[in-house]
PDB file of N, CA and C in Angstrom:
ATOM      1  N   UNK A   1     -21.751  -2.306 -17.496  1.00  0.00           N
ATOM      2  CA  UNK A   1     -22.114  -1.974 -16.124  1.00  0.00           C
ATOM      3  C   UNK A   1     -20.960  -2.358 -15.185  1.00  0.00           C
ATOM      4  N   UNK A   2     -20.441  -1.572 -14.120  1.00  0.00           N
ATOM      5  CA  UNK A   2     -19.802  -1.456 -12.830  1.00  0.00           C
ATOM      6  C   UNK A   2     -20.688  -2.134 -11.585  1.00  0.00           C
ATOM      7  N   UNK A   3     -20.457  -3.721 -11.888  1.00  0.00           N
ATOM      8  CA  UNK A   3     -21.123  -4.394 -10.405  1.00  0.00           C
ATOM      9  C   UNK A   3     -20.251  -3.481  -9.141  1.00  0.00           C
ATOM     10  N   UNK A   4     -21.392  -2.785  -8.193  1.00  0.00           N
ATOM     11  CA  UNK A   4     -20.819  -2.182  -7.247  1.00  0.00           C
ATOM     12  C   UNK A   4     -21.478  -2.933  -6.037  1.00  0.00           C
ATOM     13  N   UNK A   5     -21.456  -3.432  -4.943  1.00  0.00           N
ATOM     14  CA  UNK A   5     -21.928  -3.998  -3.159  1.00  0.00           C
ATOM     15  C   UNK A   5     -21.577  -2.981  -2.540  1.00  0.00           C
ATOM     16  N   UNK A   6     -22.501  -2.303  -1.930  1.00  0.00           N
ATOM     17  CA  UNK A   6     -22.859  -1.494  -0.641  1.00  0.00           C
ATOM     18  C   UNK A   6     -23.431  -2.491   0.371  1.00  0.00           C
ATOM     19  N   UNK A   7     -23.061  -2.506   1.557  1.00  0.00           N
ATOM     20  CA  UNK A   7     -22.997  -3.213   2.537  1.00  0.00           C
ATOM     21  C   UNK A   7     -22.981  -2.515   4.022  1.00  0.00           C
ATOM     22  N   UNK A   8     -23.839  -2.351   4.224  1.00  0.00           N
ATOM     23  CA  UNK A   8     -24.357  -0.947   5.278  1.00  0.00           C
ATOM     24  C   UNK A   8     -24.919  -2.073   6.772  1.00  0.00           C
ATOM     25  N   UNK A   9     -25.057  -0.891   7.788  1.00  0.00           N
ATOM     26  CA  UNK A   9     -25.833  -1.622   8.964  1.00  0.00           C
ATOM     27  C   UNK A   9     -26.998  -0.703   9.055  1.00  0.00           C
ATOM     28  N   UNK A  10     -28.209  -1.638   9.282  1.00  0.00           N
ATOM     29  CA  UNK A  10     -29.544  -1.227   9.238  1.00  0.00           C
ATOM     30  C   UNK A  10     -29.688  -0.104  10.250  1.00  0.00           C
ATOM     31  N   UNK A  11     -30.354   1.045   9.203  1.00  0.00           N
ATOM     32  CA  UNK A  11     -30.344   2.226  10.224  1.00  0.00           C
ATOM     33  C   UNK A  11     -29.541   3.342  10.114  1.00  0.00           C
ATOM     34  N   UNK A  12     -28.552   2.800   9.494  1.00  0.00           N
ATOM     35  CA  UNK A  12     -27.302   3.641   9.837  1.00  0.00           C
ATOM     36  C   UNK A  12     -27.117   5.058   8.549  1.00  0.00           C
ATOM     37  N   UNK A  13     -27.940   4.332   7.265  1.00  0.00           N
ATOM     38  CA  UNK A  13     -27.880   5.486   6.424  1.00  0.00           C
ATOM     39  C   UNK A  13     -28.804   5.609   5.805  1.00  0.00           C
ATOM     40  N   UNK A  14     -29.668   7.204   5.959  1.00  0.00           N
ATOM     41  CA  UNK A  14     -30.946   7.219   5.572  1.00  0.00           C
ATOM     42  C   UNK A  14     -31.017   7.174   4.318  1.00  0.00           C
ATOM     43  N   UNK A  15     -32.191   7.245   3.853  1.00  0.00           N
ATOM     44  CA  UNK A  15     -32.905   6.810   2.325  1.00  0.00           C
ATOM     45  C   UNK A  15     -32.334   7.857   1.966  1.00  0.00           C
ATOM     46  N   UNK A  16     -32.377   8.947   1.914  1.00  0.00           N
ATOM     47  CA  UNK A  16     -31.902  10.435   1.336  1.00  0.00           C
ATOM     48  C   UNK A  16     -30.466  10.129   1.156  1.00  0.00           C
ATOM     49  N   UNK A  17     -29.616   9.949   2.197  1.00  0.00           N
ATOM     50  CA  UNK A  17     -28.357   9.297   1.799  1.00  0.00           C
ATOM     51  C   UNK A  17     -27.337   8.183   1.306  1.00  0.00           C
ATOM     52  N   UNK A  18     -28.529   7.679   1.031  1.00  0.00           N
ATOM     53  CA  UNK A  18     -28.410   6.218  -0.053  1.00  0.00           C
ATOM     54  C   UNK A  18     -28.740   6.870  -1.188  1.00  0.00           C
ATOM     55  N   UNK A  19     -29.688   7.458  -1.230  1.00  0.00           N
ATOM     56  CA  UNK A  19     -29.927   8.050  -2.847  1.00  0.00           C
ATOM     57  C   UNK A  19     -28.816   9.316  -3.192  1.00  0.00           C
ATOM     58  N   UNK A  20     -27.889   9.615  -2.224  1.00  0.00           N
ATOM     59  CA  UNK A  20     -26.833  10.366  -2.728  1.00  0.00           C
ATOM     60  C   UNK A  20     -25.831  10.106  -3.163  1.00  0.00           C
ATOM     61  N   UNK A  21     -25.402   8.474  -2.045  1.00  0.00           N
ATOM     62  CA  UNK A  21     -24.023   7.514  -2.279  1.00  0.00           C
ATOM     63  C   UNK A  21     -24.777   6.918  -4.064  1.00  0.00           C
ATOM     64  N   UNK A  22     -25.556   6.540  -3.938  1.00  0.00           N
ATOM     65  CA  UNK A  22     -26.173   5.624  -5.481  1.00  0.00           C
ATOM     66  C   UNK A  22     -25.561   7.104  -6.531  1.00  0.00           C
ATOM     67  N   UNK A  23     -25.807   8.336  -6.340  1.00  0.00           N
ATOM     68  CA  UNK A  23     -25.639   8.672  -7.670  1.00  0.00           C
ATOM     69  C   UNK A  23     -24.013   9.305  -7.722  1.00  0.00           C
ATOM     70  N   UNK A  24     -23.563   9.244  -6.618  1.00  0.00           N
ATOM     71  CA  UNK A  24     -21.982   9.401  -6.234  1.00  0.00           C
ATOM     72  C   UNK A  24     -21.409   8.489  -7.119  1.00  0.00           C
ATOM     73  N   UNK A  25     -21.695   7.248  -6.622  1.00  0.00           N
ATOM     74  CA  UNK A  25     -21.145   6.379  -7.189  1.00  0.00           C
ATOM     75  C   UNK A  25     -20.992   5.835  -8.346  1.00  0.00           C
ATOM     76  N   UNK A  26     -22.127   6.099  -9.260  1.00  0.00           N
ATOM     77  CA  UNK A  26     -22.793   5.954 -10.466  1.00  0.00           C
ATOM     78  C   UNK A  26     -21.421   7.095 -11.462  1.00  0.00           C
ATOM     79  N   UNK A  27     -21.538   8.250 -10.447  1.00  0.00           N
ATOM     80  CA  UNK A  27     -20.707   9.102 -11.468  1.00  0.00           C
ATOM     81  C   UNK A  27     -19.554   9.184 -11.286  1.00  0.00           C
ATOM     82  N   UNK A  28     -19.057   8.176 -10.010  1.00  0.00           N
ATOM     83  CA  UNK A  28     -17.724   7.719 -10.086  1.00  0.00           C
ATOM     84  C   UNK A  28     -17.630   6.979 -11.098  1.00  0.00           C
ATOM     85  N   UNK A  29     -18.154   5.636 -11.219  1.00  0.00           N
ATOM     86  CA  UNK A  29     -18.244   4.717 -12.165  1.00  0.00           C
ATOM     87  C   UNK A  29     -17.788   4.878 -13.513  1.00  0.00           C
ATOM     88  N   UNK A  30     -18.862   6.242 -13.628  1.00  0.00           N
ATOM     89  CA  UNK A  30     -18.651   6.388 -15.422  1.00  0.00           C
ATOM     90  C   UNK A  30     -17.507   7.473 -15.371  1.00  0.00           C
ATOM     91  N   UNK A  31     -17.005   7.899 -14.478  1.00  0.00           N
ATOM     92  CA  UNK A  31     -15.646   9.247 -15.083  1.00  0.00           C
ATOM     93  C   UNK A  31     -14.660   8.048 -14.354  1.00  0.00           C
ATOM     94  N   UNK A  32     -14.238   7.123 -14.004  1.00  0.00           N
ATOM     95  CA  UNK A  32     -13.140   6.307 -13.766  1.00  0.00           C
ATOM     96  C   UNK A  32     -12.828   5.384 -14.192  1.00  0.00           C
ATOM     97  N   UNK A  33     -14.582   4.840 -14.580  1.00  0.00           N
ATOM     98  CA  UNK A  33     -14.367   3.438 -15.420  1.00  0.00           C
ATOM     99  C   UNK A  33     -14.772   3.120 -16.786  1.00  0.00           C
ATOM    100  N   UNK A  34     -15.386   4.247 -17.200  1.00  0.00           N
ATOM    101  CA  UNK A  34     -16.344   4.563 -18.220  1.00  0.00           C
ATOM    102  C   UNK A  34     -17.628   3.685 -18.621  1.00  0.00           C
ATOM    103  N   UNK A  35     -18.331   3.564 -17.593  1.00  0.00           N
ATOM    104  CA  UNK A  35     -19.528   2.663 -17.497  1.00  0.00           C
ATOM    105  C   UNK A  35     -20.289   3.036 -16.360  1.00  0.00           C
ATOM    106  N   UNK A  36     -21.651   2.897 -16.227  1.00  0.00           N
ATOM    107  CA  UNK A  36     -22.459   3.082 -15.134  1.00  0.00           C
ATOM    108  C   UNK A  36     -22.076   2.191 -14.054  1.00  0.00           C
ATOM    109  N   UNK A  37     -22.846   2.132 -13.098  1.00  0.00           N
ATOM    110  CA  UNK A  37     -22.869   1.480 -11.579  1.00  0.00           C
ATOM    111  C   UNK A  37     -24.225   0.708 -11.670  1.00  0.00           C
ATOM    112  N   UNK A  38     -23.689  -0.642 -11.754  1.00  0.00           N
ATOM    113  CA  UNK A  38     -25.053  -1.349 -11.184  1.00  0.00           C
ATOM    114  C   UNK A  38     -24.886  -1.306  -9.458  1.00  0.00           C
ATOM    115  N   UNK A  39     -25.771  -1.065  -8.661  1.00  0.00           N
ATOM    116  CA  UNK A  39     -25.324  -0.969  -7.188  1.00  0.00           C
ATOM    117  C   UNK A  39     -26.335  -2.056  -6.906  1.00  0.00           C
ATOM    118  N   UNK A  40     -25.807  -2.960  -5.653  1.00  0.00           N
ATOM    119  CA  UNK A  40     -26.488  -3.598  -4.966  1.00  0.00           C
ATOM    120  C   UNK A  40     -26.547  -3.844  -3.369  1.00  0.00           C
ATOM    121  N   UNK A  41     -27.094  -3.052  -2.657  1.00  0.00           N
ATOM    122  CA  UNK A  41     -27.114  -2.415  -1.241  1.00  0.00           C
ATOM    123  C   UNK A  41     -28.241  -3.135  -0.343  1.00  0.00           C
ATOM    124  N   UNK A  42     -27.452  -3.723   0.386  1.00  0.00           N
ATOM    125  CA  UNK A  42     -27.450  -4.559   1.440  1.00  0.00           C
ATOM    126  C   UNK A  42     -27.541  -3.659   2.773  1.00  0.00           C
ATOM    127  N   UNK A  43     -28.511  -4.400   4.230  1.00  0.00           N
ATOM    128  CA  UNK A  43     -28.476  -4.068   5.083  1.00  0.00           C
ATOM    129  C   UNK A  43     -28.015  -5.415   5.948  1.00  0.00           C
ATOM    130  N   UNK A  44     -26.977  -4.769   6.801  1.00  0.00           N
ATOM    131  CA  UNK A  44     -27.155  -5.773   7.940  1.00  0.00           C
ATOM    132  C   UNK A  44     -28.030  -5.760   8.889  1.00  0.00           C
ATOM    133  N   UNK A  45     -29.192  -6.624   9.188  1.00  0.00           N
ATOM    134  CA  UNK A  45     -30.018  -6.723  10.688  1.00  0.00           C
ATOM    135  C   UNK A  45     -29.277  -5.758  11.457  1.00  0.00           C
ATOM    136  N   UNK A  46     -30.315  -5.400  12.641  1.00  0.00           N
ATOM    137  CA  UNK A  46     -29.744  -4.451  13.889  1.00  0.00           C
ATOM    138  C   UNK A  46     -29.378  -5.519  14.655  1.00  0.00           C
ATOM    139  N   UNK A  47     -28.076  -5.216  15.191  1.00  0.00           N
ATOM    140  CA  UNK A  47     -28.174  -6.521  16.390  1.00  0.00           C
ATOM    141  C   UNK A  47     -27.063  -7.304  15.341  1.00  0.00           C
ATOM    142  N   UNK A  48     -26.533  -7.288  14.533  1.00  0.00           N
ATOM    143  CA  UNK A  48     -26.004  -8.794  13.468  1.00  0.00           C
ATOM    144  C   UNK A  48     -24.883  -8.499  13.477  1.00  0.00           C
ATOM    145  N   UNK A  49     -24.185  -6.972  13.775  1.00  0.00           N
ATOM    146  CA  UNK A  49     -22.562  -7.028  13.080  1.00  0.00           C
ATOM    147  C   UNK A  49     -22.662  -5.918  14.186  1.00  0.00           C
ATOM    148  N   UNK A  50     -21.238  -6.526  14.687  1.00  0.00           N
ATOM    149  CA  UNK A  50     -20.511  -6.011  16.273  1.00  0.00           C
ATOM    150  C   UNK A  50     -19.090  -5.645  15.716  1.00  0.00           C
ATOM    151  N   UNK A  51     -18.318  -4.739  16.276  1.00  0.00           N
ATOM    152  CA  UNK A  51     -17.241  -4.602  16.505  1.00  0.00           C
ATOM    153  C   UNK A  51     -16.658  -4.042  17.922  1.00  0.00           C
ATOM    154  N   UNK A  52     -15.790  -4.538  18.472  1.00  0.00           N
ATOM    155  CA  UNK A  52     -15.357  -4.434  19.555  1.00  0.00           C
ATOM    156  C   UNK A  52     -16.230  -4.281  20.790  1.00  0.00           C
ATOM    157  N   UNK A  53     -17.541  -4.896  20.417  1.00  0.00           N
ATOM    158  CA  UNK A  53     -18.274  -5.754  21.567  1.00  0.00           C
ATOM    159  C   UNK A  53     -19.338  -4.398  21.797  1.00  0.00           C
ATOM    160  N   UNK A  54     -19.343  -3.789  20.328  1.00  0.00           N
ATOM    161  CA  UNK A  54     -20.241  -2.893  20.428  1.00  0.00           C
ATOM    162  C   UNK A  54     -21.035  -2.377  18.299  1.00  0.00           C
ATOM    163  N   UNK A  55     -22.413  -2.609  18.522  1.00  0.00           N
ATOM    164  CA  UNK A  55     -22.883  -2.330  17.166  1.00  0.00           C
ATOM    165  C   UNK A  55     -22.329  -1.624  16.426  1.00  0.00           C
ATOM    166  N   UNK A  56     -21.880  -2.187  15.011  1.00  0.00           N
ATOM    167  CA  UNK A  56     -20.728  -1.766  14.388  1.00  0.00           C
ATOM    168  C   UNK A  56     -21.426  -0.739  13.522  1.00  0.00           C
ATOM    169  N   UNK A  57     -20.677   0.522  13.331  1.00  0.00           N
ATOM    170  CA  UNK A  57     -20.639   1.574  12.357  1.00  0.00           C
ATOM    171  C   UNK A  57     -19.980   1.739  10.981  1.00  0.00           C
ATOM    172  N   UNK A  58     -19.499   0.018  10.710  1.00  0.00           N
ATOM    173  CA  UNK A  58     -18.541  -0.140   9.581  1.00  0.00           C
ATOM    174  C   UNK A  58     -19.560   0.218   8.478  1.00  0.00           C
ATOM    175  N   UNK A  59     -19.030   0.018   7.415  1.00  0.00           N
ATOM    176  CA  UNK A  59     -19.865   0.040   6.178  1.00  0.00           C
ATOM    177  C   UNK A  59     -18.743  -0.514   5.090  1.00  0.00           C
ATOM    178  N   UNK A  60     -19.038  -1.444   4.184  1.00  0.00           N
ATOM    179  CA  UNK A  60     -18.019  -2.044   2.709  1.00  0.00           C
ATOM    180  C   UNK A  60     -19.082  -0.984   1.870  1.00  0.00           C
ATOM    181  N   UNK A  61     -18.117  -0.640   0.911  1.00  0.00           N
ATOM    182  CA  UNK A  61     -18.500  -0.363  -0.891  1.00  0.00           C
ATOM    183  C   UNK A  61     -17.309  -1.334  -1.656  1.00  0.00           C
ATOM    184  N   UNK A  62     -17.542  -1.865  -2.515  1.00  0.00           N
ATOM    185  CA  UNK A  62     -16.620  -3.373  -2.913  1.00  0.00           C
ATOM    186  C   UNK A  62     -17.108  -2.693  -4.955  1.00  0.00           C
ATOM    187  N   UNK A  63     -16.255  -2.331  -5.187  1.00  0.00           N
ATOM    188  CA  UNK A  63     -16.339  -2.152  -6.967  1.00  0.00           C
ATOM    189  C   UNK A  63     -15.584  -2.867  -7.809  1.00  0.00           C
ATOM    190  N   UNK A  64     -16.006  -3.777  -8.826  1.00  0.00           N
ATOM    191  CA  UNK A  64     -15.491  -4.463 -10.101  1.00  0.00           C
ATOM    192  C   UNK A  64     -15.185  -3.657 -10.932  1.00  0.00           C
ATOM    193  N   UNK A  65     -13.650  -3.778 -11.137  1.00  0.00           N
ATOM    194  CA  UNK A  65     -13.717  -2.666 -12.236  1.00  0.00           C
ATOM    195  C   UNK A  65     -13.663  -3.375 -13.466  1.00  0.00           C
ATOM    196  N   UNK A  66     -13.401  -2.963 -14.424  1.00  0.00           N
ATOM    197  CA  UNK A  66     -14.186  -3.526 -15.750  1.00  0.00           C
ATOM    198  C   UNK A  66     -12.475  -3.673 -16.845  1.00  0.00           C
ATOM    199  N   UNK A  67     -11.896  -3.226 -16.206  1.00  0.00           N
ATOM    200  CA  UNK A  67     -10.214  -3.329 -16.417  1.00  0.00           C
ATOM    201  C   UNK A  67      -9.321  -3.975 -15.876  1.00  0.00           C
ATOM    202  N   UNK A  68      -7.843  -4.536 -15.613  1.00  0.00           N
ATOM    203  CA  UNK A  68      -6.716  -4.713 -14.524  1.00  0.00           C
ATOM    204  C   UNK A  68      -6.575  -3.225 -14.665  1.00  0.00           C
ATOM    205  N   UNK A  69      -6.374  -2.763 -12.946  1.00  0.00           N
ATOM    206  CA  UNK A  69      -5.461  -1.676 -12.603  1.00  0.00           C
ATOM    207  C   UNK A  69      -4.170  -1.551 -12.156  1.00  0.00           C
ATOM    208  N   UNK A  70      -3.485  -0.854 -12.604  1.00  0.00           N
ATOM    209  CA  UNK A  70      -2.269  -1.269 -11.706  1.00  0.00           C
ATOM    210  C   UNK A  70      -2.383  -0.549 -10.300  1.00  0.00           C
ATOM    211  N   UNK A  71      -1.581  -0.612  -9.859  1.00  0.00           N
ATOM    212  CA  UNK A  71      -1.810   0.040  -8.009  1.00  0.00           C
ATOM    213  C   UNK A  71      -1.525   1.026  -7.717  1.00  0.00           C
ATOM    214  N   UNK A  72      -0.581   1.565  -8.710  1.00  0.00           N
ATOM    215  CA  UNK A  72      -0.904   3.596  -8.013  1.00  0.00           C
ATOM    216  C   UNK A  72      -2.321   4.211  -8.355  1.00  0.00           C
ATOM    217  N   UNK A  73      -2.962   3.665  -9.430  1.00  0.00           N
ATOM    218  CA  UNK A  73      -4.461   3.911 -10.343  1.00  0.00           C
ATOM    219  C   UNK A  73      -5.341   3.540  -8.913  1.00  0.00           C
ATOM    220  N   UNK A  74      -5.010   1.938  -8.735  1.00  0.00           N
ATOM    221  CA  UNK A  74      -5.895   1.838  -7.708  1.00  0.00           C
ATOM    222  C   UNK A  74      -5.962   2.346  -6.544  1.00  0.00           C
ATOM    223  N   UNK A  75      -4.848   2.982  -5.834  1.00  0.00           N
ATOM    224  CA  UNK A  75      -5.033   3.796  -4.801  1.00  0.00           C
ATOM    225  C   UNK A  75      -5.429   4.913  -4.871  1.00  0.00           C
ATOM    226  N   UNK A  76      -5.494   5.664  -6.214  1.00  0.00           N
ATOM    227  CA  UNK A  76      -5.628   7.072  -6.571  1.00  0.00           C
ATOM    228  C   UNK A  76      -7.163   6.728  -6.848  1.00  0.00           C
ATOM    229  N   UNK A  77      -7.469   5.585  -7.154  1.00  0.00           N
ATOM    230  CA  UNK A  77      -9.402   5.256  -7.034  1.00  0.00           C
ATOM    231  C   UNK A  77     -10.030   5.440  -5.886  1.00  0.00           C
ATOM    232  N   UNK A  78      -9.358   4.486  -4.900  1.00  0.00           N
ATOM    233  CA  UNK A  78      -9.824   4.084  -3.644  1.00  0.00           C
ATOM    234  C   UNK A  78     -10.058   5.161  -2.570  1.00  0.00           C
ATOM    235  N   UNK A  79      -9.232   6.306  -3.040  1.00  0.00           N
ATOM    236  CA  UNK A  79      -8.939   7.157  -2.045  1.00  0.00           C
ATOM    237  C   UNK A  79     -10.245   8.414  -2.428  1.00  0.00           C
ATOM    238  N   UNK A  80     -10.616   8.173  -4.134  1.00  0.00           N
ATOM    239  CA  UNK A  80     -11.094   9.179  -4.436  1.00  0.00           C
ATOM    240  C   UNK A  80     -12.898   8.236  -3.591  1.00  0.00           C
ATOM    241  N   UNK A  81     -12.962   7.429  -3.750  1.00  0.00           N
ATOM    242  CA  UNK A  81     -14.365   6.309  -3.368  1.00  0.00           C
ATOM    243  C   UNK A  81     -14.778   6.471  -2.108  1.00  0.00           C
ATOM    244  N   UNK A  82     -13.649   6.135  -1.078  1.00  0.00           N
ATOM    245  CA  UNK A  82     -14.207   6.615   0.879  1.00  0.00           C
ATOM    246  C   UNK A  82     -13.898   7.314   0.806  1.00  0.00           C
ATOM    247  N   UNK A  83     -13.482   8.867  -0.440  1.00  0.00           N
ATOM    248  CA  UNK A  83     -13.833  10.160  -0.003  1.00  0.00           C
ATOM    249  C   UNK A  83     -15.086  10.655  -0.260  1.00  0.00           C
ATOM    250  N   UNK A  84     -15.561  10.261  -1.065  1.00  0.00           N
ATOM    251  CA  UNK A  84     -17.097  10.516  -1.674  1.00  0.00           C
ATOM    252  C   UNK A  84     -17.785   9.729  -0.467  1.00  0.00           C
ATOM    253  N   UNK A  85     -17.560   8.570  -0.418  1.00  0.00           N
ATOM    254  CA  UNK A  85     -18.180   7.695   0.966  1.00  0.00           C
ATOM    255  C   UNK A  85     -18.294   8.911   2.138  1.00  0.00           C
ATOM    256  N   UNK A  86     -16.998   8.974   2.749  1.00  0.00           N
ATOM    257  CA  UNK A  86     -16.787   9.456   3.884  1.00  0.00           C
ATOM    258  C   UNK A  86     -17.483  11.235   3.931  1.00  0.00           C
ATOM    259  N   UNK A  87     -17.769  12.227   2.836  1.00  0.00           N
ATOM    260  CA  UNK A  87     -18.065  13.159   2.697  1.00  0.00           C
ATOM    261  C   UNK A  87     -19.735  12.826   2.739  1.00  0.00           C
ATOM    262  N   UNK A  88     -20.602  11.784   2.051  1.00  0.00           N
ATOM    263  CA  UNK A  88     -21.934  11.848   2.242  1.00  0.00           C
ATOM    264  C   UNK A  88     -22.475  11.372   3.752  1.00  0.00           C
ATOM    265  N   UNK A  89     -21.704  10.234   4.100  1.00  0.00           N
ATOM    266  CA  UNK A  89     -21.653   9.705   5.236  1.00  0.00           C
ATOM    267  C   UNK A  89     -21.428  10.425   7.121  1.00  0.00           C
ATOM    268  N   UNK A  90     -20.158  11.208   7.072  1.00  0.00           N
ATOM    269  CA  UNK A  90     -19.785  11.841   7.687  1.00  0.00           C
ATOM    270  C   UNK A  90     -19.080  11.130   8.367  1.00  0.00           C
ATOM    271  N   UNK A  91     -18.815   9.456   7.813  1.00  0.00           N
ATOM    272  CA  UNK A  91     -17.974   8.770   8.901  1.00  0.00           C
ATOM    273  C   UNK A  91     -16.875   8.820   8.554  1.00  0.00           C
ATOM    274  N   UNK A  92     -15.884   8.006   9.489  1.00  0.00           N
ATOM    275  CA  UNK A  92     -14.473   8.738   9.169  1.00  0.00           C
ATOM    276  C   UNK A  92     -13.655   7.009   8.628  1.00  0.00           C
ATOM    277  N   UNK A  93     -12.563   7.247   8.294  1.00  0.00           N
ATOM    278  CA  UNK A  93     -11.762   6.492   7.291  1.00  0.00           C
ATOM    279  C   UNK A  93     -11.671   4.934   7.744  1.00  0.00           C
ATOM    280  N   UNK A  94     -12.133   4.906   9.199  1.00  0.00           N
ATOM    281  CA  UNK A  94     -11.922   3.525  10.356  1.00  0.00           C
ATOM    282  C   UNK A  94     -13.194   2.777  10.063  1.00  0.00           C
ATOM    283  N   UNK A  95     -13.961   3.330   9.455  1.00  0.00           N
ATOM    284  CA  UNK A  95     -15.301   2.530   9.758  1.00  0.00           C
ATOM    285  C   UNK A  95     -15.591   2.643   8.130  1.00  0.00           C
ATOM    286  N   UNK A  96     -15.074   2.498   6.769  1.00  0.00           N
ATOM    287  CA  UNK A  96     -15.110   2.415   5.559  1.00  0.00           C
ATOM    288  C   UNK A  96     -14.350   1.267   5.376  1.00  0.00           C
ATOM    289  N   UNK A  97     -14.648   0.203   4.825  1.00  0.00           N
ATOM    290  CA  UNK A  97     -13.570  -0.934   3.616  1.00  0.00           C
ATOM    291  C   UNK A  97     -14.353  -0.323   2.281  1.00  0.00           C
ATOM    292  N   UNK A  98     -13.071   0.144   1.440  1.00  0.00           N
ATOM    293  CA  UNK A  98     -13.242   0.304   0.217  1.00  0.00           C
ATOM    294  C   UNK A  98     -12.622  -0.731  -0.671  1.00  0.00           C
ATOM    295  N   UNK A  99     -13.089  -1.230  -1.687  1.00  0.00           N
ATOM    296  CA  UNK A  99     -12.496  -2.461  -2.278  1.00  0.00           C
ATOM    297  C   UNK A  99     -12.555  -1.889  -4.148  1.00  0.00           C
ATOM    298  N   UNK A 100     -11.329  -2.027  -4.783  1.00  0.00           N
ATOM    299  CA  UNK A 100     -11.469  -1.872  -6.176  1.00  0.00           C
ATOM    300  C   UNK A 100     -10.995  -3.297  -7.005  1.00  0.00           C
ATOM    301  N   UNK A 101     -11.731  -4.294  -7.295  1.00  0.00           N
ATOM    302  CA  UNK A 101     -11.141  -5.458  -7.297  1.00  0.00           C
ATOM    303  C   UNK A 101     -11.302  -5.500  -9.358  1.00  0.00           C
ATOM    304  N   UNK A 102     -10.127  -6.416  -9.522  1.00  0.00           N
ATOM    305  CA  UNK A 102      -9.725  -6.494 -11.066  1.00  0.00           C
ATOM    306  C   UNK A 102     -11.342  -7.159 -11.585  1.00  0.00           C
ATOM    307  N   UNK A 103     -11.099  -7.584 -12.982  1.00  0.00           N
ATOM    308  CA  UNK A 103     -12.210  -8.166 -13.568  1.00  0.00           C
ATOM    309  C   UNK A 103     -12.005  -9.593 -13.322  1.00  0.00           C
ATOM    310  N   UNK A 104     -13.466 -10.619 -13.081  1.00  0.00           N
ATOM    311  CA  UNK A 104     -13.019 -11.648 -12.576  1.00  0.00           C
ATOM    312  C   UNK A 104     -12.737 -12.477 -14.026  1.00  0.00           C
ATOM    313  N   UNK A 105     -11.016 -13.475 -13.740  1.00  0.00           N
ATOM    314  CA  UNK A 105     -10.854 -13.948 -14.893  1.00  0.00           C
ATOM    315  C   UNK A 105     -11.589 -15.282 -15.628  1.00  0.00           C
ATOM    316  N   UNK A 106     -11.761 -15.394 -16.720  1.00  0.00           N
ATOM    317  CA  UNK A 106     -13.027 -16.275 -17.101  1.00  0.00           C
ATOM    318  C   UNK A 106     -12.177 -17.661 -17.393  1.00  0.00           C
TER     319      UNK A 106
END
């Protein structure tokens, strides 16, 4: 399994489009990493996360990959991840942190 964190602000993405990012991601997972997506999706309270002194529209997706990547791989990931993000979402590249982080070492 691909531990994946979705990290959203309450409200901001409906159930219909959570159940689209979940299977986006799932089939990112297995054609990049060759393993499913465990996802674990978080809301922030309304009212809890501000940016620039106004309710933030950010959103994290944060993925373990199950390998070391080297960094042209990982940018050629990252880019393919807040595009799938940014295409279900409709938000744009400012309000995505995409994260592809190595396996943690034991």
């Amino acid at each position: 399994m691909i531990a994946c964190t979705c990290l959203v602000q309450a409200g901001q993405i409906s159930a219909e489009t959570q159940g689209a990012l979940r299977e986006s991601i799932d089939g990112f997972a297995r054609r990049a990493l060759g393993a499913p997506a465990e996802i674990t999706w978080t809301e922030v309270p309304r009212n809890s996360g501000y940016t620039a002194n106004a309710p933030s529209t950010s959103s994290i997706v944060s993925i373990r990959a199950n390998a070391k990547l080297d960094q042209p791989r990982r940018v050629t990931l990252l880019e393919e991840l807040c595009g799938l993000w940014m295409e279900q979402t409709k938000c744009s590249l400012n309000e995505i942190v995409g994260v592809i982080s190595d396996p943690q070492e034991s």
